[in-house]
PDB file of N, CA and C in Angstrom:
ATOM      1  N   UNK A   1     146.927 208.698  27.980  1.00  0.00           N
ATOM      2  CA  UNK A   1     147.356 209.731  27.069  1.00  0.00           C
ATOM      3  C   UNK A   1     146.460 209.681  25.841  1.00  0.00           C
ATOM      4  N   UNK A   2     146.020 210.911  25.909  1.00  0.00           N
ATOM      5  CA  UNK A   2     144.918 210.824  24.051  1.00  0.00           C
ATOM      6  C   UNK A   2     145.673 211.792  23.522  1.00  0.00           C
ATOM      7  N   UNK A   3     145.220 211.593  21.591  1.00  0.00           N
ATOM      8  CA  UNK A   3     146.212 212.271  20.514  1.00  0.00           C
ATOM      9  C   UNK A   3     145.040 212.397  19.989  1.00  0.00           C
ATOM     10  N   UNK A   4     144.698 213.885  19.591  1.00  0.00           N
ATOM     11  CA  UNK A   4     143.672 213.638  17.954  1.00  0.00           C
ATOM     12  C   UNK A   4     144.403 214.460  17.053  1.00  0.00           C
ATOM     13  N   UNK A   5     144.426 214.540  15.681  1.00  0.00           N
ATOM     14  CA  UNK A   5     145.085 214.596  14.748  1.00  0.00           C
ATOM     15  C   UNK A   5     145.981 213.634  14.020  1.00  0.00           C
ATOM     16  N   UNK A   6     146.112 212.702  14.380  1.00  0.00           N
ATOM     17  CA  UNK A   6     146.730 211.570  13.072  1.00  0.00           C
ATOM     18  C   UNK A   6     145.911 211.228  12.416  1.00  0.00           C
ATOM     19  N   UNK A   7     146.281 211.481  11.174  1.00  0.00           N
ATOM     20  CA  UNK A   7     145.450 210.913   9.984  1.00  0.00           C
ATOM     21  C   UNK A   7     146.120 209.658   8.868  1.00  0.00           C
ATOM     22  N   UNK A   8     144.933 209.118   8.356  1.00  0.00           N
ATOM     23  CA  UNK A   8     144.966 207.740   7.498  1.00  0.00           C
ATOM     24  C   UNK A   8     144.016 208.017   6.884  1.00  0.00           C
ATOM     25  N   UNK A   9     144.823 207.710   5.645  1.00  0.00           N
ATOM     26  CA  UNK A   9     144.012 208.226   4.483  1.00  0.00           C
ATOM     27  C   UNK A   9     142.946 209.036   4.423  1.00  0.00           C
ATOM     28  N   UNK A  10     143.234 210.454   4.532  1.00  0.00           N
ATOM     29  CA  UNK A  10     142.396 211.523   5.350  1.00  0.00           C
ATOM     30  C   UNK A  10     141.210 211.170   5.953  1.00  0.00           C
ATOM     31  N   UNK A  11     141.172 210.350   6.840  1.00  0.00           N
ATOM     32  CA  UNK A  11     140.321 210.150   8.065  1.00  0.00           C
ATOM     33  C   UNK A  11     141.244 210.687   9.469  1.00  0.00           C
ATOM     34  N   UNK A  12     140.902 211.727   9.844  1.00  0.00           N
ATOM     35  CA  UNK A  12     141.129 211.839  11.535  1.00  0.00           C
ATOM     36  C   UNK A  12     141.136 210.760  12.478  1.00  0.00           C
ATOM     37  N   UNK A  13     141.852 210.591  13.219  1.00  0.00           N
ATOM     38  CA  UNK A  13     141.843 209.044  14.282  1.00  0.00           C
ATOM     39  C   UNK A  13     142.118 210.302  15.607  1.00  0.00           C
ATOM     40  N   UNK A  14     141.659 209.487  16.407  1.00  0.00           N
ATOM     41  CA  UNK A  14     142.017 209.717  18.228  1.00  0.00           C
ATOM     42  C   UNK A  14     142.983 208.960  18.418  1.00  0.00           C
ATOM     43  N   UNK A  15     143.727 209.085  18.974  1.00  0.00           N
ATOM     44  CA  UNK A  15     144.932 207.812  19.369  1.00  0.00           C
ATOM     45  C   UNK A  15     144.891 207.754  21.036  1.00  0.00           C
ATOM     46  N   UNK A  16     144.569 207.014  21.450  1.00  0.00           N
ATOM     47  CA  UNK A  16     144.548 206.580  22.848  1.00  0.00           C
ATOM     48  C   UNK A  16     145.932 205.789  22.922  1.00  0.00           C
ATOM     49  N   UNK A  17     146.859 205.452  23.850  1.00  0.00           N
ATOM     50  CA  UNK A  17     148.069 205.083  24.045  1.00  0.00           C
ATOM     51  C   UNK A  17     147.990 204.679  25.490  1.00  0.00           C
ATOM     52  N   UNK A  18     148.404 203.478  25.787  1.00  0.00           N
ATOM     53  CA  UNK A  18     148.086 202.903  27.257  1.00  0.00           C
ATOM     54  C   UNK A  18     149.468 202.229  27.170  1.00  0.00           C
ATOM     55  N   UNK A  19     150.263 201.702  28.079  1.00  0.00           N
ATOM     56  CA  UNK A  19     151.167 200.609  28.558  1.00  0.00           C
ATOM     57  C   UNK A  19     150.749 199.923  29.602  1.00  0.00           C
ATOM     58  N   UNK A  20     150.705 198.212  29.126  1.00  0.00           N
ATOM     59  CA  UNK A  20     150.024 197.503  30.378  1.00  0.00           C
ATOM     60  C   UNK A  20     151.843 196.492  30.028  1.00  0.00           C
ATOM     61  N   UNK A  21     151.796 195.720  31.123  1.00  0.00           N
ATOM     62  CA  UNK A  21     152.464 194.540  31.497  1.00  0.00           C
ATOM     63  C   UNK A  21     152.009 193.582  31.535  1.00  0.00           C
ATOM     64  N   UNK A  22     152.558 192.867  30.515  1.00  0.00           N
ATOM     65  CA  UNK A  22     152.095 191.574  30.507  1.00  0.00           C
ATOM     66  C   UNK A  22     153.350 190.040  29.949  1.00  0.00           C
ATOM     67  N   UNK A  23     152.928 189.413  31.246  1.00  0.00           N
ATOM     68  CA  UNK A  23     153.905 188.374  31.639  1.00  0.00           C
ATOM     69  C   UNK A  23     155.384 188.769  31.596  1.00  0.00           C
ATOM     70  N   UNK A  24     155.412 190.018  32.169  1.00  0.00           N
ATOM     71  CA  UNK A  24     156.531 190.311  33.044  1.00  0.00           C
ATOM     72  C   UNK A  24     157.167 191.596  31.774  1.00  0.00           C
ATOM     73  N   UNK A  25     156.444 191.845  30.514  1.00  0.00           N
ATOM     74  CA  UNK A  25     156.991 192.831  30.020  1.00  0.00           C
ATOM     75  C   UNK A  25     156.217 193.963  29.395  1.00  0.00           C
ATOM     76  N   UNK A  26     156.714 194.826  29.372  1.00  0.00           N
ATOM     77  CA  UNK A  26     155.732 196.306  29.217  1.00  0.00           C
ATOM     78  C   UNK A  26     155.543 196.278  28.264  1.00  0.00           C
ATOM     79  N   UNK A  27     153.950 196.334  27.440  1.00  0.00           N
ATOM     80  CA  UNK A  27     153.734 196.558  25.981  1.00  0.00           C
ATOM     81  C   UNK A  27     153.047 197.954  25.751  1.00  0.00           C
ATOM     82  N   UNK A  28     152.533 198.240  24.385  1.00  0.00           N
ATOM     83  CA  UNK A  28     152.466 199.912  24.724  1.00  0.00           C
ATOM     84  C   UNK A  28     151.006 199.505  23.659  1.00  0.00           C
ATOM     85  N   UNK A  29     150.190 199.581  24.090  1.00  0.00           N
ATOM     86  CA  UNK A  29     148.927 199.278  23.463  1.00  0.00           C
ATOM     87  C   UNK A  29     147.736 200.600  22.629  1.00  0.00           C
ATOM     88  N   UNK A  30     147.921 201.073  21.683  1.00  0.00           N
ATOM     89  CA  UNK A  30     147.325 201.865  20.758  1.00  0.00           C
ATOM     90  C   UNK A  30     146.034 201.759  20.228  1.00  0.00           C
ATOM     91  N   UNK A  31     145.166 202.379  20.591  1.00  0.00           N
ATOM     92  CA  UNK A  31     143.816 202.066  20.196  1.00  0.00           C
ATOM     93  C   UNK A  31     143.261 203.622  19.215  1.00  0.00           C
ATOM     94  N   UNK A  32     143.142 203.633  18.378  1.00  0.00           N
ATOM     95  CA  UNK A  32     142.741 204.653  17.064  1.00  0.00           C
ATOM     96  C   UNK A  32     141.427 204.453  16.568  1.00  0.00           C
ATOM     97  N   UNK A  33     140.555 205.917  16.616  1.00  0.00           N
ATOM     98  CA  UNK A  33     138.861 205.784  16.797  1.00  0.00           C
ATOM     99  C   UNK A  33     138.678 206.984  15.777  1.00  0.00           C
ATOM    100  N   UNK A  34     138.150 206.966  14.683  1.00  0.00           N
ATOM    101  CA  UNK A  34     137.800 208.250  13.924  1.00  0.00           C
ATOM    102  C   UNK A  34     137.109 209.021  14.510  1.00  0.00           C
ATOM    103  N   UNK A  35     137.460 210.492  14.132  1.00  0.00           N
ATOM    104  CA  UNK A  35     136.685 211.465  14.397  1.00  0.00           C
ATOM    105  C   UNK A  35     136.040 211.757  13.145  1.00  0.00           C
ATOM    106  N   UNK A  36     134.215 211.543  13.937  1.00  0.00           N
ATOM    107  CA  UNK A  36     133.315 212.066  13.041  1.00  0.00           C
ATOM    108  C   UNK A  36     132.729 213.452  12.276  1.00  0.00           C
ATOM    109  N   UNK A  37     132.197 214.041  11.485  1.00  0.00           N
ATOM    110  CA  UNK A  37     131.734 215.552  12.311  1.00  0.00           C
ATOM    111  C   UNK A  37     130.608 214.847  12.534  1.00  0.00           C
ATOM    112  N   UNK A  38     129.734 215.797  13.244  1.00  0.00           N
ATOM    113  CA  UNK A  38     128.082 215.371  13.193  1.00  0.00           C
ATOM    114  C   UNK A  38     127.093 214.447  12.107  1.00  0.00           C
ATOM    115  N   UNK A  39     127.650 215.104  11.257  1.00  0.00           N
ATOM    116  CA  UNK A  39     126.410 215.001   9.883  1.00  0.00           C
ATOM    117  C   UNK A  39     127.408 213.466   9.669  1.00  0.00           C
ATOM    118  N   UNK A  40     128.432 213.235   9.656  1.00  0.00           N
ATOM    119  CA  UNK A  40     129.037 211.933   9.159  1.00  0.00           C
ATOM    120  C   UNK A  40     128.663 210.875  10.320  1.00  0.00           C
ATOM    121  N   UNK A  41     128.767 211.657  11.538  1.00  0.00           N
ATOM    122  CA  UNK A  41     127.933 210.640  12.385  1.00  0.00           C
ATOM    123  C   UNK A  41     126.621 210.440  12.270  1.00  0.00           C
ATOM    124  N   UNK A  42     125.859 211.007  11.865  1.00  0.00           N
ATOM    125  CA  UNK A  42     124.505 210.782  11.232  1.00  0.00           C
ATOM    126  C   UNK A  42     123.910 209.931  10.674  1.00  0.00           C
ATOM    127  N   UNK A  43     124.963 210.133   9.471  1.00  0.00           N
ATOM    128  CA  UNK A  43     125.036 209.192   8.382  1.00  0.00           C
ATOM    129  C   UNK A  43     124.985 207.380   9.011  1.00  0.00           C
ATOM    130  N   UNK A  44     126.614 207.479   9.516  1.00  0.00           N
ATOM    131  CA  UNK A  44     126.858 206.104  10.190  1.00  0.00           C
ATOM    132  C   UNK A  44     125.816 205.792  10.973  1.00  0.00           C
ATOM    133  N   UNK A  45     124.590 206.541  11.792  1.00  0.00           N
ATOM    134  CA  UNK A  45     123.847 205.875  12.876  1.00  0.00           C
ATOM    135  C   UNK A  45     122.649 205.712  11.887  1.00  0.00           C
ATOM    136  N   UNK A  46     122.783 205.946  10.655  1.00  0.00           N
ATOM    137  CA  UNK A  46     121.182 205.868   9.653  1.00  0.00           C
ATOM    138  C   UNK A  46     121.511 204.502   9.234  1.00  0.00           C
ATOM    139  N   UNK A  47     122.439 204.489   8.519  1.00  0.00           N
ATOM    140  CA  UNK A  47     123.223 203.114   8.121  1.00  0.00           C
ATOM    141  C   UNK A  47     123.706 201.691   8.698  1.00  0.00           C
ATOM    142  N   UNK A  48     123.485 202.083  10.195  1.00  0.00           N
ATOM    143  CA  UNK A  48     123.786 201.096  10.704  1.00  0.00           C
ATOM    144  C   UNK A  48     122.419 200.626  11.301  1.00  0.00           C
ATOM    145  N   UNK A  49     121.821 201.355  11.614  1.00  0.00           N
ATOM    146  CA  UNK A  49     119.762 201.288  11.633  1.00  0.00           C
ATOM    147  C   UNK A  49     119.303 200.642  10.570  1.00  0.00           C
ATOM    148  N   UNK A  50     119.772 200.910   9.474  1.00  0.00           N
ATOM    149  CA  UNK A  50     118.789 200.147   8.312  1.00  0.00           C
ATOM    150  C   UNK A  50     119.542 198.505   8.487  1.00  0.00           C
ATOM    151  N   UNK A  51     120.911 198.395   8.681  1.00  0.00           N
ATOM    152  CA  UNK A  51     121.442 197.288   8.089  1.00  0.00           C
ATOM    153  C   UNK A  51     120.452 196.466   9.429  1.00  0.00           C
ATOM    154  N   UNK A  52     120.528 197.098  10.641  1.00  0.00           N
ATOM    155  CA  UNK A  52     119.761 195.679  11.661  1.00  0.00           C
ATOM    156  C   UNK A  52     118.350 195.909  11.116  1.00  0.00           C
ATOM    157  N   UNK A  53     117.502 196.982  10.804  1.00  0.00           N
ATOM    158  CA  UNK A  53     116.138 196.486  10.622  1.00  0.00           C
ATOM    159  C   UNK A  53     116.020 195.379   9.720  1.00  0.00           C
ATOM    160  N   UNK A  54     117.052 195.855   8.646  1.00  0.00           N
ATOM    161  CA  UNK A  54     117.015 194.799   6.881  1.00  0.00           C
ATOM    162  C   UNK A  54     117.071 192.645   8.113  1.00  0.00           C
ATOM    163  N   UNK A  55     118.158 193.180   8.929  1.00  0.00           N
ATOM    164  CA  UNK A  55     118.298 191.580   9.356  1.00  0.00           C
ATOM    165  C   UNK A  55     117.296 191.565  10.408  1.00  0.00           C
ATOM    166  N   UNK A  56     116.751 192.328  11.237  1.00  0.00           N
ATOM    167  CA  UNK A  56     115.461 191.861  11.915  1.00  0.00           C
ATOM    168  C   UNK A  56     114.225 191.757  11.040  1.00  0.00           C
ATOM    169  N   UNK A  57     114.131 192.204   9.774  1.00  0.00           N
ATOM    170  CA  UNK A  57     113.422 191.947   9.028  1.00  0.00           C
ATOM    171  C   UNK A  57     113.184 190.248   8.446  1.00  0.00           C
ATOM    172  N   UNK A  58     114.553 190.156   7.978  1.00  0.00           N
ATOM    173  CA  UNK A  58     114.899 189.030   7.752  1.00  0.00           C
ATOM    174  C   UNK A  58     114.173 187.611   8.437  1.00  0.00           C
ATOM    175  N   UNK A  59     114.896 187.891  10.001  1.00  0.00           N
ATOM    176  CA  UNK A  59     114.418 186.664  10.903  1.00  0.00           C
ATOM    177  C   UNK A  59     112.720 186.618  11.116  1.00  0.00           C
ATOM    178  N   UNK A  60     112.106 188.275  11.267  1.00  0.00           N
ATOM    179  CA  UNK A  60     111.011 188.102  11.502  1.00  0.00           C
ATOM    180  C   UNK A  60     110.182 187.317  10.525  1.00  0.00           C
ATOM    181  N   UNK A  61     110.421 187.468   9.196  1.00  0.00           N
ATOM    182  CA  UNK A  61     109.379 187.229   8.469  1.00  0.00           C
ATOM    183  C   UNK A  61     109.562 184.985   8.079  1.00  0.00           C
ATOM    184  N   UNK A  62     110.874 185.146   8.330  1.00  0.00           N
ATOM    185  CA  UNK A  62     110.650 183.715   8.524  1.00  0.00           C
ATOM    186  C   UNK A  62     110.094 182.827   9.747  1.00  0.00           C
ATOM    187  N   UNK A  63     110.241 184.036  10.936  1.00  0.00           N
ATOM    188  CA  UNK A  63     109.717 183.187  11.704  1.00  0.00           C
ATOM    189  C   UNK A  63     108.179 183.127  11.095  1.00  0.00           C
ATOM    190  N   UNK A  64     107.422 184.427  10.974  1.00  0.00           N
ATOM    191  CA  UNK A  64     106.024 184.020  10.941  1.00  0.00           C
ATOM    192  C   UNK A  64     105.353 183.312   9.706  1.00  0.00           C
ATOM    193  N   UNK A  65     106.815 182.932   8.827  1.00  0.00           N
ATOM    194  CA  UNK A  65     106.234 181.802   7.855  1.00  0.00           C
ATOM    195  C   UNK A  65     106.421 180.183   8.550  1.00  0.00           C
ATOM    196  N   UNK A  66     107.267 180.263   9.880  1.00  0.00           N
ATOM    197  CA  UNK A  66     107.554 179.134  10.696  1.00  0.00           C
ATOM    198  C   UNK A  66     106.082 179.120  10.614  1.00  0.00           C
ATOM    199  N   UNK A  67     105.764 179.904  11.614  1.00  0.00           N
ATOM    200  CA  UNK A  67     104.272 179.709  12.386  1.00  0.00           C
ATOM    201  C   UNK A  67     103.002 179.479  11.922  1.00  0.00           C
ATOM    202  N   UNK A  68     103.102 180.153  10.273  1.00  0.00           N
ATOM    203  CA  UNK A  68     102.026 180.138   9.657  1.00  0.00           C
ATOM    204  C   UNK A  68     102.010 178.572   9.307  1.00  0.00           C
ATOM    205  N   UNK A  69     103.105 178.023   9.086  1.00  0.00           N
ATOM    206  CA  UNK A  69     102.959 176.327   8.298  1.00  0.00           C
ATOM    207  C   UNK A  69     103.076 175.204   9.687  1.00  0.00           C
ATOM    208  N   UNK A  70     103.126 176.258  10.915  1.00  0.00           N
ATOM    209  CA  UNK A  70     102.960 175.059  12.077  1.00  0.00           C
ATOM    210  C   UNK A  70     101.659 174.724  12.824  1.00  0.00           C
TER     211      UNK A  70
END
């Protein structure tokens, strides 16, 4: 079962709703995913690009100060 329209703190969520069983009793398991528009998804895939280059940046340049002093 999917829901879109619940909102938190005006962010849009998807609500996915599953019931699994587990150890003999039915639980009802809720999983809630924002809805982006485009341009906000944009944003998030620019932002999350810089934060790994900034940390592959990071490791690279120490490695090749490893290498330079080995």
């Amino acid at each position: 079962m999917e829901r879109i329209g619940d909102f938190i703190s005006g962010i849009r969520y998807r609500k996915e709703t599953e019931v699994v069983t587990f150890q003999g009793k039915e639980i009802t398991l809720e999983n809630l995913s924002p809805v982006f528009t485009p341009e906000q998804e944009a944003a998030n895939r620019r932002e999350l690009e810089q934060q790994l280059y900034d940390v592959f940046q990071k490791y690279a340049d120490k490695r090749r100060k490893e290498e330079a002093g080995a």
